[in-house]
Each structure stands twice: as C-alpha cells, then as structure tokens.
PDB file of N, CA and C in Angstrom:
ATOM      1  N   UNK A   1       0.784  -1.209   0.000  1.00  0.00           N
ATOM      2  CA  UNK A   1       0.000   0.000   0.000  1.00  0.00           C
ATOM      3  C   UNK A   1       0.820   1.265   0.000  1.00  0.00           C
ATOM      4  N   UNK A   2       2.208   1.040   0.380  1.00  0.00           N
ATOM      5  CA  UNK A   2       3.036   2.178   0.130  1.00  0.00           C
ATOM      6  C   UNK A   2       2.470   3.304   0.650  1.00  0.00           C
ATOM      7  N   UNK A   3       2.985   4.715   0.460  1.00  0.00           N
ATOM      8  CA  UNK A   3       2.272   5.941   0.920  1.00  0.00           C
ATOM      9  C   UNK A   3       0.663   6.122   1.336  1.00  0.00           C
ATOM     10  N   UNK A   4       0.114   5.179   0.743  1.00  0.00           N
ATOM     11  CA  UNK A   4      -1.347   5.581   0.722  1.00  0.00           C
ATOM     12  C   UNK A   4      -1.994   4.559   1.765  1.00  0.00           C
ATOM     13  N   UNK A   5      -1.105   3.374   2.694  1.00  0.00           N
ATOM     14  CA  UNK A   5      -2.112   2.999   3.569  1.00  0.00           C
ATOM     15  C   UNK A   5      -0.706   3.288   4.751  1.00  0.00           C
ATOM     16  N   UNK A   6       0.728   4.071   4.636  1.00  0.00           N
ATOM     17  CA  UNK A   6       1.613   3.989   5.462  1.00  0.00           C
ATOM     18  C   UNK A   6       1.673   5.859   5.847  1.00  0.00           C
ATOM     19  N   UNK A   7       1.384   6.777   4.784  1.00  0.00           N
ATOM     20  CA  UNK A   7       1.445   8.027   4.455  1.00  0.00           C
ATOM     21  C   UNK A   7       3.472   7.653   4.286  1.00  0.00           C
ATOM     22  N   UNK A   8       4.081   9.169   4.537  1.00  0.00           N
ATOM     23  CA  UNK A   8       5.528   9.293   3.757  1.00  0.00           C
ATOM     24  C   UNK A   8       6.613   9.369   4.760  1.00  0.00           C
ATOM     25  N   UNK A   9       7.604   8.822   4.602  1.00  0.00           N
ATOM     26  CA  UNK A   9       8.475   8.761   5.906  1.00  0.00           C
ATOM     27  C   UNK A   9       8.222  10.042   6.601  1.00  0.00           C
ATOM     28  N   UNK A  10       8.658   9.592   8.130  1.00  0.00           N
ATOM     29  CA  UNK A  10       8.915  10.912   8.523  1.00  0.00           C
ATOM     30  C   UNK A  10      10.353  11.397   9.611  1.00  0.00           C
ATOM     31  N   UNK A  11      10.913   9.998   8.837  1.00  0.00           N
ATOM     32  CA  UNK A  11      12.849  10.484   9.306  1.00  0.00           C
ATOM     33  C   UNK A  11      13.747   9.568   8.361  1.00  0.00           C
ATOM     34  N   UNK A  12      15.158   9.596   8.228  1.00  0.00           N
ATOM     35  CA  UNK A  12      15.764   8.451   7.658  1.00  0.00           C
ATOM     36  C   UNK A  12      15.529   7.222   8.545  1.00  0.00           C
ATOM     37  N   UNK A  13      16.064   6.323   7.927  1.00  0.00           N
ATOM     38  CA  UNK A  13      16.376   4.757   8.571  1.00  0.00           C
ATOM     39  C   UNK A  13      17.353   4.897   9.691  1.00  0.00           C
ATOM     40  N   UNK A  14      17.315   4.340  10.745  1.00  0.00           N
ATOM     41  CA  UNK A  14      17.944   4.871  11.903  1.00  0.00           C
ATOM     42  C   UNK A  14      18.534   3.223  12.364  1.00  0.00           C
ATOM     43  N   UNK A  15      19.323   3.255  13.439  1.00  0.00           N
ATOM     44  CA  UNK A  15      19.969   1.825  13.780  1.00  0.00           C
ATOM     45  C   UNK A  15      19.186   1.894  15.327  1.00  0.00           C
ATOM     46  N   UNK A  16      18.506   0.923  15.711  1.00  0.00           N
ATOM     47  CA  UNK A  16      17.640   0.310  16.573  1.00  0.00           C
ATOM     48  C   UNK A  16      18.123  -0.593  17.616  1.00  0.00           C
ATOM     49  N   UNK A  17      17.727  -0.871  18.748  1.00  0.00           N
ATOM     50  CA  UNK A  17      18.145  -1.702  19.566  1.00  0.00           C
ATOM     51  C   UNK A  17      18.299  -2.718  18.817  1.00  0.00           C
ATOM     52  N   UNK A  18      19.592  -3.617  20.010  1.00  0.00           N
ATOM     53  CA  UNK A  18      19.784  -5.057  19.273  1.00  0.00           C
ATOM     54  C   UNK A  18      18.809  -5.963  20.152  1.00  0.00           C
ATOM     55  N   UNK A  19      18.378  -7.231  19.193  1.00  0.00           N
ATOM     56  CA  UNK A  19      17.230  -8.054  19.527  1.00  0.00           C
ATOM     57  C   UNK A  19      17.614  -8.566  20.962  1.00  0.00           C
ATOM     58  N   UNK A  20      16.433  -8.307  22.212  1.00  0.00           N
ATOM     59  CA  UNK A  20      17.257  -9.587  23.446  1.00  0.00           C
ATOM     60  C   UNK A  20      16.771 -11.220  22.406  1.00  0.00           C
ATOM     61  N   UNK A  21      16.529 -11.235  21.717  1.00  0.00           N
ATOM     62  CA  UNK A  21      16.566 -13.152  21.743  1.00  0.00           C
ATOM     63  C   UNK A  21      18.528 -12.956  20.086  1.00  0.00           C
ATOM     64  N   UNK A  22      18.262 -12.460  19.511  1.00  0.00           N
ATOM     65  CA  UNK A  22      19.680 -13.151  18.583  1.00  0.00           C
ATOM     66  C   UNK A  22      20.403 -12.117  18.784  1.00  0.00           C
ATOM     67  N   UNK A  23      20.551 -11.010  19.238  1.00  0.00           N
ATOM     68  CA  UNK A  23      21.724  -9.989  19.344  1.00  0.00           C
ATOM     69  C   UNK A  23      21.657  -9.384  18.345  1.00  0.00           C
ATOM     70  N   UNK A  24      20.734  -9.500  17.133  1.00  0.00           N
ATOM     71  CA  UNK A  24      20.795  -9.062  16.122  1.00  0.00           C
ATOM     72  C   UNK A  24      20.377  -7.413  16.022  1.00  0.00           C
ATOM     73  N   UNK A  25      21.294  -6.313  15.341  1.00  0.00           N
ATOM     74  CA  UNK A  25      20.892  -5.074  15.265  1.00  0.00           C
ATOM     75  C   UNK A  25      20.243  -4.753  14.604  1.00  0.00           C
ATOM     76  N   UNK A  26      19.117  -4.396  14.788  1.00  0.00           N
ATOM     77  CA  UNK A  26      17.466  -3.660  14.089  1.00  0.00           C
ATOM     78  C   UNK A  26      18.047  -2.483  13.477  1.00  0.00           C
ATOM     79  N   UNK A  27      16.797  -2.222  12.849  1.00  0.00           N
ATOM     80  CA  UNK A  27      16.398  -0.792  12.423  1.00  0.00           C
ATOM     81  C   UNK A  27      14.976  -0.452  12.118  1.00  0.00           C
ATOM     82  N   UNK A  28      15.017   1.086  12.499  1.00  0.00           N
ATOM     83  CA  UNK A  28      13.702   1.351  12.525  1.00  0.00           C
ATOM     84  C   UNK A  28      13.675   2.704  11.095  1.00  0.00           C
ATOM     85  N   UNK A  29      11.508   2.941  11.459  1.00  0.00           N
ATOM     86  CA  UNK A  29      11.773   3.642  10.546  1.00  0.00           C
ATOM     87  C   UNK A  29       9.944   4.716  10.764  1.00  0.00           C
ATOM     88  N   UNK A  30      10.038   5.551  11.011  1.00  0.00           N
ATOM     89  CA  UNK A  30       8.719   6.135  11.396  1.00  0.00           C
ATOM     90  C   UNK A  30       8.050   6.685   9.777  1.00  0.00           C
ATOM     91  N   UNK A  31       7.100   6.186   9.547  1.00  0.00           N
ATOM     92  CA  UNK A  31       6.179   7.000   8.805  1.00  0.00           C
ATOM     93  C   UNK A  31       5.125   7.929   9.485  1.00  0.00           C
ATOM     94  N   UNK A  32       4.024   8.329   8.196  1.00  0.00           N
ATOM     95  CA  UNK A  32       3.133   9.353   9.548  1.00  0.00           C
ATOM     96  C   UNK A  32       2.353   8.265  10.191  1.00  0.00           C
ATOM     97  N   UNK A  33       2.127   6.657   9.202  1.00  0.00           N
ATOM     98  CA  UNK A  33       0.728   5.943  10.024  1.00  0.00           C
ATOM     99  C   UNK A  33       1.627   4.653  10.878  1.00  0.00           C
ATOM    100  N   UNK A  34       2.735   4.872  11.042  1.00  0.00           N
ATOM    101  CA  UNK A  34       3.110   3.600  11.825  1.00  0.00           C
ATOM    102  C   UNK A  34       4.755   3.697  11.955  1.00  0.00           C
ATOM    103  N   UNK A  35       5.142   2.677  12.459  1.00  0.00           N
ATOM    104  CA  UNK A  35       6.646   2.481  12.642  1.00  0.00           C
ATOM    105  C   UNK A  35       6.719   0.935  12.261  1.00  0.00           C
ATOM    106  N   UNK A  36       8.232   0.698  10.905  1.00  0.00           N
ATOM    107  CA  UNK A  36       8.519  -0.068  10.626  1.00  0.00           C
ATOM    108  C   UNK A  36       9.935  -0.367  11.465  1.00  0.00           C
ATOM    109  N   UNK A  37      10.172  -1.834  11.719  1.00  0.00           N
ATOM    110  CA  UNK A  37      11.128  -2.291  12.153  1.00  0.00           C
ATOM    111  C   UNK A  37      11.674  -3.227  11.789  1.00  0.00           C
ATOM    112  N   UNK A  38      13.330  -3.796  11.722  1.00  0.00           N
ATOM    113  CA  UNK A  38      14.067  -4.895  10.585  1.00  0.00           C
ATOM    114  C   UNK A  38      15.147  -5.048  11.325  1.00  0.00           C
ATOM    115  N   UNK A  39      15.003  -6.970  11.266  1.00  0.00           N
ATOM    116  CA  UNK A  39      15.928  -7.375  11.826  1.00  0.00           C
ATOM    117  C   UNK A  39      16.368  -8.439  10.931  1.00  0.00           C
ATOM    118  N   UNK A  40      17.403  -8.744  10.291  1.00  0.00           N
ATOM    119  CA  UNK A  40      17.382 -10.005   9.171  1.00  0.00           C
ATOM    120  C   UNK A  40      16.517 -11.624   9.712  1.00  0.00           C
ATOM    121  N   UNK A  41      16.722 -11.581  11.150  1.00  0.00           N
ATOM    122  CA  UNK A  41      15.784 -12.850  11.163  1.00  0.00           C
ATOM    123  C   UNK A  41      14.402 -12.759  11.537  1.00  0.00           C
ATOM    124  N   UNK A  42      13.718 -11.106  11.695  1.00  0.00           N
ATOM    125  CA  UNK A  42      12.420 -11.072  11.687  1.00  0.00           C
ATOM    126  C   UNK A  42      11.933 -10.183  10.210  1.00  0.00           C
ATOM    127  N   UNK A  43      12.789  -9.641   9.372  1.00  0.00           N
ATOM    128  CA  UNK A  43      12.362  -8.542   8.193  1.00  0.00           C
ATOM    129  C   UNK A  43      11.880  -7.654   8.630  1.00  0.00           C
ATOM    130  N   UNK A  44      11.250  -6.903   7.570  1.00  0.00           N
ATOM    131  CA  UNK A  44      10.288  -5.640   7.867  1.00  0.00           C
ATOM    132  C   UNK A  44       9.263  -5.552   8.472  1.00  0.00           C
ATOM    133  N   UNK A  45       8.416  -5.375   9.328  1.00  0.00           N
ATOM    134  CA  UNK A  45       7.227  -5.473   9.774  1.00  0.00           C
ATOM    135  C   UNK A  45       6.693  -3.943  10.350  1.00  0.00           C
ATOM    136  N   UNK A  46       5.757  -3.619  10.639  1.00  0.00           N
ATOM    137  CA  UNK A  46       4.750  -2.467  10.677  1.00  0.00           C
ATOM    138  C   UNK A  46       4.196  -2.702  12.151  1.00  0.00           C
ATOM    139  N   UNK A  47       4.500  -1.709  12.880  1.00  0.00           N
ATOM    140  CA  UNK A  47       3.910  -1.204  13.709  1.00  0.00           C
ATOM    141  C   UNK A  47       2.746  -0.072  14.435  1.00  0.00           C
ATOM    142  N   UNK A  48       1.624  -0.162  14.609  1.00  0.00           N
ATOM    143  CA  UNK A  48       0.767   0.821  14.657  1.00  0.00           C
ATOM    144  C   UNK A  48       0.075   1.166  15.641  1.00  0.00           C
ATOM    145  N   UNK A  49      -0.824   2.023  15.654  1.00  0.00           N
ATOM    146  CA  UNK A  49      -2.249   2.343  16.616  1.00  0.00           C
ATOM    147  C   UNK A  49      -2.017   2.025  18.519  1.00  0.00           C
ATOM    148  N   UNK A  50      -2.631   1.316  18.518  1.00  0.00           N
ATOM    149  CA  UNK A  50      -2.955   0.890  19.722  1.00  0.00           C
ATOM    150  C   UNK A  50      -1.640   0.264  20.115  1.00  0.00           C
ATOM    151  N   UNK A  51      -0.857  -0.961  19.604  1.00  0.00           N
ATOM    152  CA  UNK A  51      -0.147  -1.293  19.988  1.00  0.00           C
ATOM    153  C   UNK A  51       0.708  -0.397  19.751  1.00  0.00           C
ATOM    154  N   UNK A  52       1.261   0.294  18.538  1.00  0.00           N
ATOM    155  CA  UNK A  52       2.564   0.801  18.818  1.00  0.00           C
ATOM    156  C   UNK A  52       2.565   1.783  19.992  1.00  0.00           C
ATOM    157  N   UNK A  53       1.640   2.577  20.109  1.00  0.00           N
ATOM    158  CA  UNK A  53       1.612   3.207  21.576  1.00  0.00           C
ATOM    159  C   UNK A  53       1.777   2.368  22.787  1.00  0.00           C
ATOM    160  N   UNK A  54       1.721   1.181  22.995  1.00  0.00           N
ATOM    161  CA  UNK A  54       1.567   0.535  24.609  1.00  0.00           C
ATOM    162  C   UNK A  54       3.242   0.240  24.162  1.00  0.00           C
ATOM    163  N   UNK A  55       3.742  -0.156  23.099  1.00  0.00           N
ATOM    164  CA  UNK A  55       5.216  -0.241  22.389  1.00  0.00           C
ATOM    165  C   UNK A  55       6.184   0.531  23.075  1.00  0.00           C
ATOM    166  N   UNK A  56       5.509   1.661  22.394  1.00  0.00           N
ATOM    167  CA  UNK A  56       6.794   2.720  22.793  1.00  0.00           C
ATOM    168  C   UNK A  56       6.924   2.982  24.013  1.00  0.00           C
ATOM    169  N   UNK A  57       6.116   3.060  24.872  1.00  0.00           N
ATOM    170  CA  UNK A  57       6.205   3.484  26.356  1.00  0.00           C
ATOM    171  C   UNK A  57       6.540   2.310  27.112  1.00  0.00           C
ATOM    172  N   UNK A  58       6.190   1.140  26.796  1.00  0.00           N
ATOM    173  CA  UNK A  58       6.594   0.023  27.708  1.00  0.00           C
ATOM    174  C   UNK A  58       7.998  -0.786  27.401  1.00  0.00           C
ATOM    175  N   UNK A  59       9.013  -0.119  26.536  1.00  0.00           N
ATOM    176  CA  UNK A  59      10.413  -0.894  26.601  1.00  0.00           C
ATOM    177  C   UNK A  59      10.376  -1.069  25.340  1.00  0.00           C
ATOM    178  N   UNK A  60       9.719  -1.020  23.908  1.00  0.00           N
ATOM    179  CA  UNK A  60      10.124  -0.818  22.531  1.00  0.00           C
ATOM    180  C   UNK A  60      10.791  -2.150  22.398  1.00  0.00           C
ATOM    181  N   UNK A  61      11.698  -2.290  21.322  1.00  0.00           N
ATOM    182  CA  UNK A  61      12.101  -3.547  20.849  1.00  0.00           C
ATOM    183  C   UNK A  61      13.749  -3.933  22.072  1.00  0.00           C
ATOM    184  N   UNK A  62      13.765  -3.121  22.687  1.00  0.00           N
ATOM    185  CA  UNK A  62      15.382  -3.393  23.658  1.00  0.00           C
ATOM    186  C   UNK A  62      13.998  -4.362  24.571  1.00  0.00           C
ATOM    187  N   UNK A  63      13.186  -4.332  24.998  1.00  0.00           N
ATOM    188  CA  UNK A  63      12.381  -5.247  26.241  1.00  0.00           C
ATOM    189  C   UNK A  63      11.557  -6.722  25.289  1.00  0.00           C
ATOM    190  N   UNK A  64      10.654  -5.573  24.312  1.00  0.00           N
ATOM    191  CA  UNK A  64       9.942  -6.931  23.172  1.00  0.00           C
ATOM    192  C   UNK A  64      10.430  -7.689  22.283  1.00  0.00           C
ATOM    193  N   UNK A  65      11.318  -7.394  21.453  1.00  0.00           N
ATOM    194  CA  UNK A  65      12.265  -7.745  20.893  1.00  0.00           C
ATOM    195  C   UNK A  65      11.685  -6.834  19.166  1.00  0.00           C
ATOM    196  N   UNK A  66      11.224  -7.515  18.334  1.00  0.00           N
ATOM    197  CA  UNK A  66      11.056  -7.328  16.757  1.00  0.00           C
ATOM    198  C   UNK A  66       9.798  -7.494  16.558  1.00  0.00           C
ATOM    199  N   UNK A  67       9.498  -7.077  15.745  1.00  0.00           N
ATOM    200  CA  UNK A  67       7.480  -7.759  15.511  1.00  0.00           C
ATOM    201  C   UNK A  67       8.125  -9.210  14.268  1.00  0.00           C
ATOM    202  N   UNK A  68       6.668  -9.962  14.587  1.00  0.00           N
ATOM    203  CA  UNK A  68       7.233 -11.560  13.971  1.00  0.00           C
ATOM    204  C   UNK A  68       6.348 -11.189  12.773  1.00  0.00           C
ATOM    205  N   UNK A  69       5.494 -10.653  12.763  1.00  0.00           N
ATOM    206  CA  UNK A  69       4.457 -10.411  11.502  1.00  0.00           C
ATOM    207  C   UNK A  69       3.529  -9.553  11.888  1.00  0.00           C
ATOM    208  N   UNK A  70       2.472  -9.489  10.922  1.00  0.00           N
ATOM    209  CA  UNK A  70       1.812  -7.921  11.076  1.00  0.00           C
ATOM    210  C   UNK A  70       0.600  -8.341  12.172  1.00  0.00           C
ATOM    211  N   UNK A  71       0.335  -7.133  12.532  1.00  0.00           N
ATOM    212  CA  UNK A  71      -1.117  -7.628  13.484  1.00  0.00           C
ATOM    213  C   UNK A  71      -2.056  -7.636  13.206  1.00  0.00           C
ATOM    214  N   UNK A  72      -2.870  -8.848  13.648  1.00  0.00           N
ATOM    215  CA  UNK A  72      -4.295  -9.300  12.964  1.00  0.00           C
ATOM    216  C   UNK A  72      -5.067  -9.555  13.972  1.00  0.00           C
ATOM    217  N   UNK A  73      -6.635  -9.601  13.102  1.00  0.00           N
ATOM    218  CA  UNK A  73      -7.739 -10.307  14.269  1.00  0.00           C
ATOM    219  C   UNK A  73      -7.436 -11.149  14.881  1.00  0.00           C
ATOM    220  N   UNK A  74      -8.054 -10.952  16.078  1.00  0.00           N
ATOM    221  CA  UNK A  74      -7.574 -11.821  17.567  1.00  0.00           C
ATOM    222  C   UNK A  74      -9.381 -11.983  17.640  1.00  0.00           C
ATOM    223  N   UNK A  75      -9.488 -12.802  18.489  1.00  0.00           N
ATOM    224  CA  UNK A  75     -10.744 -13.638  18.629  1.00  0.00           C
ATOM    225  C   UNK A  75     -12.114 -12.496  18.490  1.00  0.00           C
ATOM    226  N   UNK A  76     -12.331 -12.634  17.384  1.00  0.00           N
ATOM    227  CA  UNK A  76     -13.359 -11.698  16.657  1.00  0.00           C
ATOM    228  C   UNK A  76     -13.493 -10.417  16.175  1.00  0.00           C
ATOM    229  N   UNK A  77     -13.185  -9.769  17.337  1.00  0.00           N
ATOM    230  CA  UNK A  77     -13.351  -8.153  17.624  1.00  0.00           C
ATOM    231  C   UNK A  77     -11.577  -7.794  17.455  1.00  0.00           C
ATOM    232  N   UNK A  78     -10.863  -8.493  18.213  1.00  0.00           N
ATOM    233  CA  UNK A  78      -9.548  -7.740  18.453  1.00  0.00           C
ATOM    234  C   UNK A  78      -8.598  -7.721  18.040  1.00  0.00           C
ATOM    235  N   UNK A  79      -7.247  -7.112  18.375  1.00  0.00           N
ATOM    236  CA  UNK A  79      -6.201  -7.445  17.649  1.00  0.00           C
ATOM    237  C   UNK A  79      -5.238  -8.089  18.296  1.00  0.00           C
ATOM    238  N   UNK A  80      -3.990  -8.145  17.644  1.00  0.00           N
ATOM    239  CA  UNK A  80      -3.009  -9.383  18.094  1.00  0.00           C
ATOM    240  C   UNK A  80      -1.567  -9.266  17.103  1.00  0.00           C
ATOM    241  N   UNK A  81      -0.217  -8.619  18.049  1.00  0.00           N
ATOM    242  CA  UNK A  81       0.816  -8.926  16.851  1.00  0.00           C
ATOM    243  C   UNK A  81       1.718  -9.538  17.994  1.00  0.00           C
ATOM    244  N   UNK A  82       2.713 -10.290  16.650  1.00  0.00           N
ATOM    245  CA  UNK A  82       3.496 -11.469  17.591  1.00  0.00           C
ATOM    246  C   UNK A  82       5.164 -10.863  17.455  1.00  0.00           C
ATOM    247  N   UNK A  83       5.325 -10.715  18.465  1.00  0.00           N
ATOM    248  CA  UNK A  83       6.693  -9.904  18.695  1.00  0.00           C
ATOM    249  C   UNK A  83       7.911 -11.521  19.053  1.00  0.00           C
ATOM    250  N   UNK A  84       8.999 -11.197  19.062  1.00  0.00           N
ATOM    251  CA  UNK A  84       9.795 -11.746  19.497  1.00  0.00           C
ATOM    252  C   UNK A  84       9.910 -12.305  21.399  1.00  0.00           C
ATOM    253  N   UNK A  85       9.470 -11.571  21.909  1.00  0.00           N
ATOM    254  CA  UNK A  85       9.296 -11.794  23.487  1.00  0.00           C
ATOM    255  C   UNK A  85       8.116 -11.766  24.105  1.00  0.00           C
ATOM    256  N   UNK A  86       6.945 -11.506  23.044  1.00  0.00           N
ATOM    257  CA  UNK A  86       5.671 -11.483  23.687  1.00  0.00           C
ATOM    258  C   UNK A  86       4.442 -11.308  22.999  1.00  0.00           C
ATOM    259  N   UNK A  87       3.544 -11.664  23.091  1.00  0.00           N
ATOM    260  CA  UNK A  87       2.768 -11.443  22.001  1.00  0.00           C
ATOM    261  C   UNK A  87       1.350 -10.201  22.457  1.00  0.00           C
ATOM    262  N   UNK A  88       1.298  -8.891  22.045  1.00  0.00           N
ATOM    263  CA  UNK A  88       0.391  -7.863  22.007  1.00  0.00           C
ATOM    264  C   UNK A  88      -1.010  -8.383  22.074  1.00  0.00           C
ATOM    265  N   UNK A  89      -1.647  -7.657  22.492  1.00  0.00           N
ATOM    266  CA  UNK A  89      -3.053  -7.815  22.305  1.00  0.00           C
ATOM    267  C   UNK A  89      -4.053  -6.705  22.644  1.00  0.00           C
ATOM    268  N   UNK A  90      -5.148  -6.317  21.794  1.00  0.00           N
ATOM    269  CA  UNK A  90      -5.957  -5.101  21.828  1.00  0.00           C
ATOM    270  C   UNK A  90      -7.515  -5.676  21.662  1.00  0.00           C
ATOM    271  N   UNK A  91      -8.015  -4.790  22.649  1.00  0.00           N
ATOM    272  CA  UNK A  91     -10.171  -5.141  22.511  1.00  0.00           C
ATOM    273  C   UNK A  91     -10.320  -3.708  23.246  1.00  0.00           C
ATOM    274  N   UNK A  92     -11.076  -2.972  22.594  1.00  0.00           N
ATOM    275  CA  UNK A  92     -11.850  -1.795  23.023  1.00  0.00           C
ATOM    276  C   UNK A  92     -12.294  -1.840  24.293  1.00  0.00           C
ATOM    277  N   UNK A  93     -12.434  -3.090  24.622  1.00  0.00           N
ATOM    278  CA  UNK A  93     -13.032  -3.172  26.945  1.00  0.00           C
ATOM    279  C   UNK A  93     -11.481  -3.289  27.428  1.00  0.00           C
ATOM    280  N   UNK A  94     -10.765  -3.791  26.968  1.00  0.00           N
ATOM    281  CA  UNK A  94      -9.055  -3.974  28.134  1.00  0.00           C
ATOM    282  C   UNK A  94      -8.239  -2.626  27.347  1.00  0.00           C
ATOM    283  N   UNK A  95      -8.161  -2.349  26.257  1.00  0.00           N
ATOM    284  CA  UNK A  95      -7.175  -1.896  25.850  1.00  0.00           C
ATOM    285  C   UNK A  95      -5.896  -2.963  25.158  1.00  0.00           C
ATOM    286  N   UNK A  96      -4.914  -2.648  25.294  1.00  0.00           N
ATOM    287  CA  UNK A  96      -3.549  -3.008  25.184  1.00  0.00           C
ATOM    288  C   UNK A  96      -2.491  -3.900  26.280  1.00  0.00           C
ATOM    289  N   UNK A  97      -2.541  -5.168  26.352  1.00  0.00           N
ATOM    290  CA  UNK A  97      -2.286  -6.101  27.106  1.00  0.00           C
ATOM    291  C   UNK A  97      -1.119  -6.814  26.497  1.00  0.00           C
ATOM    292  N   UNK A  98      -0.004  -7.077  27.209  1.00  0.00           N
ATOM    293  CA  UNK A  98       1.021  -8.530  26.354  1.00  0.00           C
ATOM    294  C   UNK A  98       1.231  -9.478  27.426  1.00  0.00           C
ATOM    295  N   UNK A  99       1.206 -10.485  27.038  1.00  0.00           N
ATOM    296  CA  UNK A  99       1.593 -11.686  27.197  1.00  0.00           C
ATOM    297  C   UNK A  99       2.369 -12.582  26.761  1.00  0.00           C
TER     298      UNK A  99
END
C-alpha cells in the first residue's frame, strides 16, 4: 500500500536496539501511520495504533524484541501482533495487554 495505507516517511532509517533473543541489530523507521522495524531474522514489519503506543512506552524492541508479523484479528473483535518476546493484544473493553 506504500504511501497511501503507510502516508511518507517521517525520518531516515535509523539503527535500533539489538534483539534480546539473537543480538541481532534492528532498524527502525517512522512514517506518519506507523513504525517499521528490521531485523534479518524477523524482516520488515509495521507497527501501529494501539499497539505501537503501549510499544513505545513500555520498553520498545530493547524489552519486546522485533514484531514476527503484522497484526491481525484476535478472537473476533480484536487485535493481536506477535513480537519476538511477547505477544500484544488489543479489545476496546481492556485496551492493550502482552503476554
């Protein structure tokens, strides 16, 4: 979807914590609708909304590690992305929860 479901960067590519599970050094990358992050053994993946906010304030990828893939419906209503150390979770009654 490029620009039109991400909108246009809004810094260069920057060097990111290294992963706690492979030591491996990330990188990140802010657009206006999300934050991408890359690690060669997790790739590119997209960060957004709800979770990337409980993200950034609760320890970012130095505590979670990488996102494993993008986030999807979680049991009907909610959402769900699978990080390296924990897996996110969002429903309009809890909010933003990991486990």
């Amino acid at each position: 979807g490029s620009e039109t479901r991400w909108g246009f960067a809004q810094m260069d590519e920057m060097n990111a914590a290294k992963s706690p599970v492979t030591a491996q050094q990330g990188r990140f990358q802010y657009f206006e609708n999300g934050l991408f992050l890359w690690t060669p053994a997790t790739g590119a993946q997209a960060v957004h909304g709800a979770i990337l906010a409980h993200f950034e304030t609760t320890g970012r990828e130095a505590k979670y590690g990488y996102p494993k893939g993008v986030e999807e419906v979680w049991n009907g209503s909610g959402r769900r992305q699978l990080f390296e150390k924990g897996t996110f979770y969002w429903t309009s009654q809890q909010g933003v929860w990991v486990q």
